[in-house]
Protein backbone atom coordinates (compact mmCIF):
# COMPACT_ATOMS: atom_id res chain seq x y z
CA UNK A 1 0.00 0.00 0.00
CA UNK A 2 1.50 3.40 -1.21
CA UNK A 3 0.71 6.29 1.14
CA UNK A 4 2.25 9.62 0.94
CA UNK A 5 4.69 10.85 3.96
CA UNK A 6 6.20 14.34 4.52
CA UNK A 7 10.28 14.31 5.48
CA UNK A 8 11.59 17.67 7.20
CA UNK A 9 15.40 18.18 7.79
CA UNK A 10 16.37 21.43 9.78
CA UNK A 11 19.28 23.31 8.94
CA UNK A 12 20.64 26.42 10.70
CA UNK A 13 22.88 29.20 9.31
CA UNK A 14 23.67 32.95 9.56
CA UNK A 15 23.67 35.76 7.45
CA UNK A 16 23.49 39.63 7.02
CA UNK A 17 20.97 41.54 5.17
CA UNK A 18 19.79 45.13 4.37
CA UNK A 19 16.31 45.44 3.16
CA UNK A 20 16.55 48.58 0.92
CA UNK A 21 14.91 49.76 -2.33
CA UNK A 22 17.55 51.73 -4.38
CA UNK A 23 14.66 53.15 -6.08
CA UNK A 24 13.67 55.10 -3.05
CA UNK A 25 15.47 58.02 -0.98
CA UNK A 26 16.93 56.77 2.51
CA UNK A 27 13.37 58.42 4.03
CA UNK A 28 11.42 56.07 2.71
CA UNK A 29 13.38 52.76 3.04
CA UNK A 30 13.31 53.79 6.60
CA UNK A 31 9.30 54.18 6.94
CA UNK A 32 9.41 50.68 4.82
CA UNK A 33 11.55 48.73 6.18
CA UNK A 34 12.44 50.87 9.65
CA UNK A 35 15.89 49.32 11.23
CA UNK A 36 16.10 46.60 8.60
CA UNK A 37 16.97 49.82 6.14
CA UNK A 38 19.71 50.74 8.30
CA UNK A 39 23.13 51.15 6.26
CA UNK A 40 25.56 48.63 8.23
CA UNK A 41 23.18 46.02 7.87
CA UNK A 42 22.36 43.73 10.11
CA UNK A 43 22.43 39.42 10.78
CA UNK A 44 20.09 36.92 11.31
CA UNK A 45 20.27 33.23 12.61
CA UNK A 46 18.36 31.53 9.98
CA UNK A 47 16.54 28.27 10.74
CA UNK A 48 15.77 26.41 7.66
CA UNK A 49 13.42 23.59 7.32
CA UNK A 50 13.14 21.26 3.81
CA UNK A 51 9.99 19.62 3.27
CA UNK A 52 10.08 16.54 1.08
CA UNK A 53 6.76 14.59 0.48
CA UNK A 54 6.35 12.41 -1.79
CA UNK A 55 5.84 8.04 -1.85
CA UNK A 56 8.47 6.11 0.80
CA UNK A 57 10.46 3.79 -1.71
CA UNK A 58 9.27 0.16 -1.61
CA UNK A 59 12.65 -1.31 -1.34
CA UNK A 60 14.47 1.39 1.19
CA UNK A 61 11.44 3.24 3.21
CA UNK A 62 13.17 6.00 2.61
CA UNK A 63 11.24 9.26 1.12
CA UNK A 64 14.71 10.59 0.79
CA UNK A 65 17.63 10.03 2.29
CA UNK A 66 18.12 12.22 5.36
CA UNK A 67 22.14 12.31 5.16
CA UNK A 68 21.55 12.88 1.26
CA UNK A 69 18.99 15.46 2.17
CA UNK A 70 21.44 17.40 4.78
CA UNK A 71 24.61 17.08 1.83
CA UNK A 72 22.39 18.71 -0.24
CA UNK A 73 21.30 21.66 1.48
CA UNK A 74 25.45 22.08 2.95
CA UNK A 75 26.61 22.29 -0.90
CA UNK A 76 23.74 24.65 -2.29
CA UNK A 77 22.76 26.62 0.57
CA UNK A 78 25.29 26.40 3.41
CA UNK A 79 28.30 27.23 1.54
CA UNK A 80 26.33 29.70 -0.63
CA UNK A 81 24.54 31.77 2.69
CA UNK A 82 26.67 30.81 5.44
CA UNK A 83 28.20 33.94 7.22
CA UNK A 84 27.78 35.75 4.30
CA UNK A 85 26.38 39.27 3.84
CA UNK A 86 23.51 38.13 1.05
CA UNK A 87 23.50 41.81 -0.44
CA UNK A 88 27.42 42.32 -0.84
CA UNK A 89 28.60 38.62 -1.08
CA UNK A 90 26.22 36.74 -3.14
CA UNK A 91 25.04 36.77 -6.67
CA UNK A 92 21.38 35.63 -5.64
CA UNK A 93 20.87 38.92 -3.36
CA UNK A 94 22.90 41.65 -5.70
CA UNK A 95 19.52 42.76 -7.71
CA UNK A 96 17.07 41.57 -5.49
CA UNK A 97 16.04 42.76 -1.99
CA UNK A 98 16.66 39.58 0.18
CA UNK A 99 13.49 39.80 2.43
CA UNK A 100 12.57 35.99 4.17
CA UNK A 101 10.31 35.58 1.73
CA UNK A 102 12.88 35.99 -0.98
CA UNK A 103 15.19 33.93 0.49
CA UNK A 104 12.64 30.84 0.98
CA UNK A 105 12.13 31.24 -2.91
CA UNK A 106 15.84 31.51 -3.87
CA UNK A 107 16.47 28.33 -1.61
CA UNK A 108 13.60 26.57 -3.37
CA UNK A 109 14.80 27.29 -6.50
CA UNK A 110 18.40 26.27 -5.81
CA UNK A 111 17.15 22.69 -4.21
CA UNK A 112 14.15 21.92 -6.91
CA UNK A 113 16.32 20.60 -9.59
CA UNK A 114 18.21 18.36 -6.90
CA UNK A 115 14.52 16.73 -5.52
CA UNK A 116 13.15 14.13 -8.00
CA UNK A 117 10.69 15.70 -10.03
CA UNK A 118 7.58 13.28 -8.19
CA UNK A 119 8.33 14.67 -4.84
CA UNK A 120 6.92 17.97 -3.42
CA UNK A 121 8.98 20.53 -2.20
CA UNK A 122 8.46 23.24 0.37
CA UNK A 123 10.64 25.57 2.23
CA UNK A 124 10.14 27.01 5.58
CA UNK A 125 12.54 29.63 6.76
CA UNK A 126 12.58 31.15 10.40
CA UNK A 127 14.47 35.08 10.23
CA UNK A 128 13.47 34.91 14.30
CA UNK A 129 11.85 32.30 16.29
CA UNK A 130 8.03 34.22 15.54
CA UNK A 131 8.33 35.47 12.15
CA UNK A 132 8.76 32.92 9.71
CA UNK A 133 7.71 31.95 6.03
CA UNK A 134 6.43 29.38 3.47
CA UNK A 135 7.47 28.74 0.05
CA UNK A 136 5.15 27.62 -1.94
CA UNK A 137 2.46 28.18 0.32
């Protein structure tokens, strides 16, 4: 009997952002985005959790391998985000304002070609223990 099972793995790192329209003067990135507008930027410890769900293979159990899971997410996001400042130091961030929800997509996008194509994918990022997102919703 097939039945469908969700896998999570939670990963952890840190980075430093500035939320900041270059379209608008300094007055109104600061109404927008208030402190996270602020010119020395400023760090977050991001908690990341990968949602896999898909069909448990009949011969291993296994939705995915965890340990494949966790390699994965070191070699495209870890090494890619980790103590980084995502504005200055990454090509993902340099024309696009790296806001959680932003991120979540960019890390979806970076892991969905990696995730065979008939299992779902979904990304939860934490910014701070109470504000969090969901991509896709």
């Amino acid at each position: 009997m097939q039945y469908k099972t969700s896998i999570y793995r939670r990963e952890h790192f840190n980075a430093a952002h500035r939320l900041f329209n270059p379209v608008w003067d300094d007055s109104k990135n600061a109404d927008v985005f208030g402190k996270c507008a602020l010119a020395n930027y400023h760090g977050h410890n991001y908690e990341l959790d990968v949602k896999i769900t898909g069909y448990p293979d009949p011969e291993t159990g296994y939705v995915m391998d965890m340990k494949k899971l966790s390699d994965l997410v070191q070699r495209e996001i870890h090494t890619r985000f980790d103590h980084k400042n995502l504005n200055l130091d990454t090509v993902e961030f340099r024309n696009l304002n790296p806001t959680a929800e932003n991120i979540a997509r960019v890390i979806y996008d970076l892991l969905r070609p990696h995730i065979d194509e008939d299992k779902d994918l979904q990304i939860r990022l934490y910014e701070t223990p109470r504000n969090f997102v969901d991509y896709p919703a």
